[in-house]
PDB file of N, CA and C in Angstrom:
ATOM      1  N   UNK A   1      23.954  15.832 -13.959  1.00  0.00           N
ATOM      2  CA  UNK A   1      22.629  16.421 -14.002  1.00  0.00           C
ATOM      3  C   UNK A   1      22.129  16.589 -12.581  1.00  0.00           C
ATOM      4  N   UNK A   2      21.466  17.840 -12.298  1.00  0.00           N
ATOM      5  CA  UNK A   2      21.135  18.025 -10.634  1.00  0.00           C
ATOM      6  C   UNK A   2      19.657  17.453 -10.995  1.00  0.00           C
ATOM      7  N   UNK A   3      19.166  17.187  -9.196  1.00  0.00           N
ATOM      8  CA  UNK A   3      18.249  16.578  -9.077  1.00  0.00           C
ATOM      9  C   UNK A   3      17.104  17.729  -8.218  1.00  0.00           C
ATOM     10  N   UNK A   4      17.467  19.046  -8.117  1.00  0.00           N
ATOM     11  CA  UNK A   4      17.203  19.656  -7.382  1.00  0.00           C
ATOM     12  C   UNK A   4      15.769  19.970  -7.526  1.00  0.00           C
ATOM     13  N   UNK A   5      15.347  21.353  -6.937  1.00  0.00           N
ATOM     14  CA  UNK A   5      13.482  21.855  -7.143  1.00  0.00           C
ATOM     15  C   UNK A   5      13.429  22.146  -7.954  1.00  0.00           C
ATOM     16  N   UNK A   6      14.679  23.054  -8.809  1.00  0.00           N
ATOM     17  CA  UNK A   6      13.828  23.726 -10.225  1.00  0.00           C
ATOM     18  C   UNK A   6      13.456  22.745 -11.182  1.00  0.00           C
ATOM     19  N   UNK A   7      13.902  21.197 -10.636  1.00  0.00           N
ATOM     20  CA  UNK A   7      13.900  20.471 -12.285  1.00  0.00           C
ATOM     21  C   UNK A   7      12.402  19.803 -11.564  1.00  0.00           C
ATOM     22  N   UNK A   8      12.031  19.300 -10.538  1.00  0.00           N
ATOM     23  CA  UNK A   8      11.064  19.061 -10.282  1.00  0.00           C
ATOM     24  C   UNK A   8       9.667  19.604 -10.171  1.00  0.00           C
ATOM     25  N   UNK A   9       9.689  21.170 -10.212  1.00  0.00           N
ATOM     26  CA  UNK A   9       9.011  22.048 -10.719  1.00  0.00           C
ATOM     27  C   UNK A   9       8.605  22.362 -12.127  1.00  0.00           C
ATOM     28  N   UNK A  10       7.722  21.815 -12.338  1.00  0.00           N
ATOM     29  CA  UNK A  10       7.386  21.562 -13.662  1.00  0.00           C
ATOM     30  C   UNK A  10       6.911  22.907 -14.628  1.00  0.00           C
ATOM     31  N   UNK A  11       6.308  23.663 -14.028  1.00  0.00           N
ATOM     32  CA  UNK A  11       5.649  24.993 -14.546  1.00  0.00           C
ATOM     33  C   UNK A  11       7.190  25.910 -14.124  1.00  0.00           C
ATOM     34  N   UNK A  12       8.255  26.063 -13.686  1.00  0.00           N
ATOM     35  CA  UNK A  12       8.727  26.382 -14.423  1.00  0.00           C
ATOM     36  C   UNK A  12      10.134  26.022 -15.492  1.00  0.00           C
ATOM     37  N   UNK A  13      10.409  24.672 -15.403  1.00  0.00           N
ATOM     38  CA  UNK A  13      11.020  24.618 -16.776  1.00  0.00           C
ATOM     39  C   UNK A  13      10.366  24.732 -17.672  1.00  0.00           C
ATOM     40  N   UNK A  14       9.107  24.253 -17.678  1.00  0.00           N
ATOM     41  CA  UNK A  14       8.017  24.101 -19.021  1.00  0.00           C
ATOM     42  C   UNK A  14       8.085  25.442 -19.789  1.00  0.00           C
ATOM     43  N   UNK A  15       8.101  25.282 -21.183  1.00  0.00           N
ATOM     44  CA  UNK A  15       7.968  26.890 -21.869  1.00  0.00           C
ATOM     45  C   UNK A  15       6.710  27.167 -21.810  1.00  0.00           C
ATOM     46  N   UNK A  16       6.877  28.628 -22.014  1.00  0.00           N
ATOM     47  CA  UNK A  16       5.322  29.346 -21.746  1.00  0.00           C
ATOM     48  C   UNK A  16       4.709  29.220 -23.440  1.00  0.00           C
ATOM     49  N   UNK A  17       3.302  28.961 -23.314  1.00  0.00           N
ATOM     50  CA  UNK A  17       2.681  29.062 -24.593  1.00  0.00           C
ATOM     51  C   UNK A  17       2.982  30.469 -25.220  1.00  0.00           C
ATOM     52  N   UNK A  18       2.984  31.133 -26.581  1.00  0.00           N
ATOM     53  CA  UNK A  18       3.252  31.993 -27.071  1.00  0.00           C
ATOM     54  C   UNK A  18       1.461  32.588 -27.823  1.00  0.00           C
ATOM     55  N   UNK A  19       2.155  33.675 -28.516  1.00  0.00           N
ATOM     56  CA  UNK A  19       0.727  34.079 -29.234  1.00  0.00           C
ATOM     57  C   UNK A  19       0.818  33.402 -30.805  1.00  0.00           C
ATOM     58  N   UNK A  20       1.844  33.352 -31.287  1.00  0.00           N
ATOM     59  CA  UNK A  20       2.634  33.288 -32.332  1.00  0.00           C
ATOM     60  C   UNK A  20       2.502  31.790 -32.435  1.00  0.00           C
ATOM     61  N   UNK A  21       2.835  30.755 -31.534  1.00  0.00           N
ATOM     62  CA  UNK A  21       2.654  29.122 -31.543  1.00  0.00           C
ATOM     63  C   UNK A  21       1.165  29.222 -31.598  1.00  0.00           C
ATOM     64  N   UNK A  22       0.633  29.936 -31.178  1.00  0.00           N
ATOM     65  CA  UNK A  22      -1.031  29.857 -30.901  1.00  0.00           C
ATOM     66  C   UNK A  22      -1.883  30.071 -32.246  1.00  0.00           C
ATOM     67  N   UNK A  23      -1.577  31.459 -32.766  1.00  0.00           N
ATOM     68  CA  UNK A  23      -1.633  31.184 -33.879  1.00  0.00           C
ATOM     69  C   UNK A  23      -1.618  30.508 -35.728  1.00  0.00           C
ATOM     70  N   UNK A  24      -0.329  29.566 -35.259  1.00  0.00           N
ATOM     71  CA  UNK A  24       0.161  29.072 -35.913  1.00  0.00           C
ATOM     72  C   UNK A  24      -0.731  27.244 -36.135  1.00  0.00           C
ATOM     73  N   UNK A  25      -0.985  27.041 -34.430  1.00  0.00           N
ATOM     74  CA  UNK A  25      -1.532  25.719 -34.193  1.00  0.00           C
ATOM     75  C   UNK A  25      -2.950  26.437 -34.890  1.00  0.00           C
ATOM     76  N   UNK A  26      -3.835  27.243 -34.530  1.00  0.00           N
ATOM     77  CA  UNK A  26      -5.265  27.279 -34.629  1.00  0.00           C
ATOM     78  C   UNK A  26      -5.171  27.458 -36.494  1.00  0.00           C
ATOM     79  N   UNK A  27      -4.070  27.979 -37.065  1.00  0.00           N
ATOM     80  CA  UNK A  27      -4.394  27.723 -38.993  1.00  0.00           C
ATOM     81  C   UNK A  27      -4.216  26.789 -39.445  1.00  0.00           C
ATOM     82  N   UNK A  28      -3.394  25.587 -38.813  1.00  0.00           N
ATOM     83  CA  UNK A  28      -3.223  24.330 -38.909  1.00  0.00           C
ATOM     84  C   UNK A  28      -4.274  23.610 -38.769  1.00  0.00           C
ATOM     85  N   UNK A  29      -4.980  24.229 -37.575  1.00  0.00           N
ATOM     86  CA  UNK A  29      -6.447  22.915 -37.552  1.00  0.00           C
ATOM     87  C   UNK A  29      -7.387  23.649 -38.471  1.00  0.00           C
ATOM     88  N   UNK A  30      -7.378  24.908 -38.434  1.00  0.00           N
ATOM     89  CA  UNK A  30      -8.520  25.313 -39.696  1.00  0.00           C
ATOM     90  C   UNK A  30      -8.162  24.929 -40.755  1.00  0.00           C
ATOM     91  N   UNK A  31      -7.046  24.962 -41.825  1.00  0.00           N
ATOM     92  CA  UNK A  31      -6.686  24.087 -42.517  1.00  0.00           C
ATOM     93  C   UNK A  31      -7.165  22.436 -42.923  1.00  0.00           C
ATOM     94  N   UNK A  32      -6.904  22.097 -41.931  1.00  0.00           N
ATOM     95  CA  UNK A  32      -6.989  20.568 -41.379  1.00  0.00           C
ATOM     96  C   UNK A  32      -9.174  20.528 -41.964  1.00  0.00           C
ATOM     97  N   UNK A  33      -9.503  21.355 -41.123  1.00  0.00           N
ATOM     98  CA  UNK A  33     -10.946  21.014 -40.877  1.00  0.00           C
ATOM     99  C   UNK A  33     -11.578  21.368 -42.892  1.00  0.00           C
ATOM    100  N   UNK A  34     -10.614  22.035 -43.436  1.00  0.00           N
ATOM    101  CA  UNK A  34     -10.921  22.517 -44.681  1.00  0.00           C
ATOM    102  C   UNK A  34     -10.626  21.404 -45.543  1.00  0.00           C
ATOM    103  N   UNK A  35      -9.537  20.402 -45.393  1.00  0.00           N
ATOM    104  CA  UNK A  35      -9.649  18.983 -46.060  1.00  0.00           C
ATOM    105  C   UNK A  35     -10.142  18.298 -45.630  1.00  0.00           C
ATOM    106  N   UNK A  36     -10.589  18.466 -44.555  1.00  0.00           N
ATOM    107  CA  UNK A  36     -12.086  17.420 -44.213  1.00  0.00           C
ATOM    108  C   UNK A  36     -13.390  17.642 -45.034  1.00  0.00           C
ATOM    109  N   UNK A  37     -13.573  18.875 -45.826  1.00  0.00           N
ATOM    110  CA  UNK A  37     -14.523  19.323 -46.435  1.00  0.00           C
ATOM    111  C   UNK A  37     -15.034  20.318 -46.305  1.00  0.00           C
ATOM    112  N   UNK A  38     -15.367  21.223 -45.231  1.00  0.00           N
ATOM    113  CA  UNK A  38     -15.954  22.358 -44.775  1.00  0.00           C
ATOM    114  C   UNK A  38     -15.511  23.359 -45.954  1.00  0.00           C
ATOM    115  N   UNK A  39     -16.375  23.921 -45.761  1.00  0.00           N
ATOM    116  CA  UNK A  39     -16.550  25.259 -46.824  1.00  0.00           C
ATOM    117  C   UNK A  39     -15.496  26.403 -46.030  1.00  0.00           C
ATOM    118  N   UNK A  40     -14.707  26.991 -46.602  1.00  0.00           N
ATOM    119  CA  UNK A  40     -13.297  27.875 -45.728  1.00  0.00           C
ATOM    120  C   UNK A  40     -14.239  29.155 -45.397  1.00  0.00           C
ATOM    121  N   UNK A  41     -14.949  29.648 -46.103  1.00  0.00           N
ATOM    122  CA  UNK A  41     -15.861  31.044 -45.214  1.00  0.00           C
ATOM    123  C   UNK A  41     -16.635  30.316 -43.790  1.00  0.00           C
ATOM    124  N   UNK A  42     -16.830  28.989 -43.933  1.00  0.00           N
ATOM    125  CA  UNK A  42     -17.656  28.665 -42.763  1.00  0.00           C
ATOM    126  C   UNK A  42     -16.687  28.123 -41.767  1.00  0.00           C
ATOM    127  N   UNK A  43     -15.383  27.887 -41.845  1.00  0.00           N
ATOM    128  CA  UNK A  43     -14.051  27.891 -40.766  1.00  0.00           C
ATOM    129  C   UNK A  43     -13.522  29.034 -40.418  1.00  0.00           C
ATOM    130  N   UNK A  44     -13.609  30.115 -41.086  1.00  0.00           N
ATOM    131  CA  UNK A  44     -13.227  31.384 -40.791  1.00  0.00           C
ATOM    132  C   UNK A  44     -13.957  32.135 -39.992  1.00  0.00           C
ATOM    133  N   UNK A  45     -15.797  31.927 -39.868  1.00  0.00           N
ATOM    134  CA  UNK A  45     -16.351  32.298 -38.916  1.00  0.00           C
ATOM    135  C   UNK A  45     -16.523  31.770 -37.542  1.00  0.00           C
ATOM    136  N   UNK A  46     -15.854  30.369 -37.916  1.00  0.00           N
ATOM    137  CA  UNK A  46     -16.131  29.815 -36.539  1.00  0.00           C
ATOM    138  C   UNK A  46     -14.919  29.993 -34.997  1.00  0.00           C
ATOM    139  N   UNK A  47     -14.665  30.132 -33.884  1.00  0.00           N
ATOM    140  CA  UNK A  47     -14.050  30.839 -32.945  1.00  0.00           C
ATOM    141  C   UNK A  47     -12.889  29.521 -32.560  1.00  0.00           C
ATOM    142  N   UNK A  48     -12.036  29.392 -32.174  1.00  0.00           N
ATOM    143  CA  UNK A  48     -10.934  28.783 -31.778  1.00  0.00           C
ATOM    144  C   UNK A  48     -11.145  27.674 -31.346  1.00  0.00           C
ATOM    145  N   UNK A  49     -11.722  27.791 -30.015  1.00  0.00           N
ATOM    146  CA  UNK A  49     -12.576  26.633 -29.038  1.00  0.00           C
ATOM    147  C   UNK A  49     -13.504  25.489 -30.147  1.00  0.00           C
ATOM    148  N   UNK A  50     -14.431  26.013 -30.703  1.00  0.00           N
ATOM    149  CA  UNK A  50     -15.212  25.130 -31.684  1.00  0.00           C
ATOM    150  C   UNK A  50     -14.518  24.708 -33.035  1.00  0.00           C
ATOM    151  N   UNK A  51     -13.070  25.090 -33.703  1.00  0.00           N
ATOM    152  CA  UNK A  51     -12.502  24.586 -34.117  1.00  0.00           C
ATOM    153  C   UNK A  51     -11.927  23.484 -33.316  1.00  0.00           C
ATOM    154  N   UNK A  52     -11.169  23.604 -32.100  1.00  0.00           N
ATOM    155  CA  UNK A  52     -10.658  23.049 -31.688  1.00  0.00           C
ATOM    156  C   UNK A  52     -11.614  21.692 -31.437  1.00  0.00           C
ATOM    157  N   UNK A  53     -12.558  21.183 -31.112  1.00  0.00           N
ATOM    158  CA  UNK A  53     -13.241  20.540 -31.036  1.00  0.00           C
ATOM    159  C   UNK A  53     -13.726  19.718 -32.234  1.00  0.00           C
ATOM    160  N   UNK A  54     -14.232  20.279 -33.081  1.00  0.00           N
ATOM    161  CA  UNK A  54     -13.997  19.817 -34.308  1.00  0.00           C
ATOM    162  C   UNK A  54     -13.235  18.889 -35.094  1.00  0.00           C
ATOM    163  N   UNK A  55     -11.618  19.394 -35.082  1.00  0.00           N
ATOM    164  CA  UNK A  55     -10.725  18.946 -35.339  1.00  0.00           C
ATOM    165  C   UNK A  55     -10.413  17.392 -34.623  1.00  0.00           C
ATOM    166  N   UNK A  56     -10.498  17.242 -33.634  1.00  0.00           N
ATOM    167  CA  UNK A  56     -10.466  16.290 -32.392  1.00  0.00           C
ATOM    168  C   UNK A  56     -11.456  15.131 -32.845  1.00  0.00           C
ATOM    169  N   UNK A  57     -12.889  15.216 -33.799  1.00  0.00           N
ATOM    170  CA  UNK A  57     -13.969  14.642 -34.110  1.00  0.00           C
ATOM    171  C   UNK A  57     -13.762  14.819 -35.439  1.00  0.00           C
ATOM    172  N   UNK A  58     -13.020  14.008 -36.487  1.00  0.00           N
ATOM    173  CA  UNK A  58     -12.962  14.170 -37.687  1.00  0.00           C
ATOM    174  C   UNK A  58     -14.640  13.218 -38.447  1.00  0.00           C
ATOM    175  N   UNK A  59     -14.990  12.514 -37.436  1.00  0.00           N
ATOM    176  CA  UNK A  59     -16.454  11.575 -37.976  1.00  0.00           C
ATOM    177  C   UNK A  59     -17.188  12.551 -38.080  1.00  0.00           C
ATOM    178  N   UNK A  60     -17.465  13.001 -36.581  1.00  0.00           N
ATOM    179  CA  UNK A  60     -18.490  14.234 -36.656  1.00  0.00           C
ATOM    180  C   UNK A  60     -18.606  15.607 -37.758  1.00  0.00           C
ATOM    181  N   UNK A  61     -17.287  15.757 -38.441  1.00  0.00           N
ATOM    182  CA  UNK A  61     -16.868  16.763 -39.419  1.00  0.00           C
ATOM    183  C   UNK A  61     -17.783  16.358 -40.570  1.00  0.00           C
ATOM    184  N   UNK A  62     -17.675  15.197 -41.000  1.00  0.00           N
ATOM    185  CA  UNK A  62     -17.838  14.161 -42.145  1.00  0.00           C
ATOM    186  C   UNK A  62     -19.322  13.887 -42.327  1.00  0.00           C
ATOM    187  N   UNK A  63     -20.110  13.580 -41.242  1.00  0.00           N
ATOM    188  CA  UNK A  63     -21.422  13.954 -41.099  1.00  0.00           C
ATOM    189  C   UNK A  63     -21.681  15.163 -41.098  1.00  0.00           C
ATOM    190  N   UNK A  64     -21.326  16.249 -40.727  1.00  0.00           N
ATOM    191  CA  UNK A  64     -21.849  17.341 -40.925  1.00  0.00           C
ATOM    192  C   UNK A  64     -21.394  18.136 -42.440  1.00  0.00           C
ATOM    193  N   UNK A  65     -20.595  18.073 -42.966  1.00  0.00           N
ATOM    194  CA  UNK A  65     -20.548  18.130 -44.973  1.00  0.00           C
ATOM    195  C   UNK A  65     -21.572  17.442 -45.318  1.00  0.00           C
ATOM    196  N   UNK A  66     -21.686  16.086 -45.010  1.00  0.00           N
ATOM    197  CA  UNK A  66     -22.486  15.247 -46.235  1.00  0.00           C
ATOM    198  C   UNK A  66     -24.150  15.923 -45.345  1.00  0.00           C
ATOM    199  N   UNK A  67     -24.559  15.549 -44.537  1.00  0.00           N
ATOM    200  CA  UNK A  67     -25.777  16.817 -43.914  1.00  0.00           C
ATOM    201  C   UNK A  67     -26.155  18.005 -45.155  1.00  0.00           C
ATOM    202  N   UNK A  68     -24.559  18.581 -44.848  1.00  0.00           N
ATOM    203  CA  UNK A  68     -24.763  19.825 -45.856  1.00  0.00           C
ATOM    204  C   UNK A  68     -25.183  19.932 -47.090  1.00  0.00           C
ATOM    205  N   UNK A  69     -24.563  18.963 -47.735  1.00  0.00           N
ATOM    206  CA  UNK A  69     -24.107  18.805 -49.088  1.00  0.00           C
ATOM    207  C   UNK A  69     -25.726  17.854 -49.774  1.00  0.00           C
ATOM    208  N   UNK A  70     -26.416  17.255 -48.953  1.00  0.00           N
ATOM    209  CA  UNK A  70     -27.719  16.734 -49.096  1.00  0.00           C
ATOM    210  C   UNK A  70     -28.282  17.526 -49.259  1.00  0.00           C
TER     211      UNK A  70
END
């Protein structure tokens, strides 16, 4: 095994993110946020970033259903 720059260069062995992995991760957490409870028209409007966040805070999810659902 060489010890050279390309292996120590991290950005580029690393694979490049895709659109397709991207996609794939963001229906997984909408998914995800939909067995937490959320209503699926109200995950479908919401944008990538604020899923993503979401997902990360499954308490905060949980309070905000039962909020709702009161």
């Amino acid at each position: 095994m060489g010890t050279g720059r390309t292996l120590r260069k991290e950005s580029h062995v690393r694979p490049c993110k895709t659109p397709a992995g991207k996609a794939r991760k963001g229906k997984a957490q909408r998914a995800r946020l939909v067995k937490f409870g959320m209503k699926e028209d109200d995950v479908k409007t919401m944008g990538d970033e604020e899923v993503r966040v979401l997902v990360q805070r499954p308490a905060v999810v949980k309070k905000l259903v039962a909020k709702r659902g009161a």
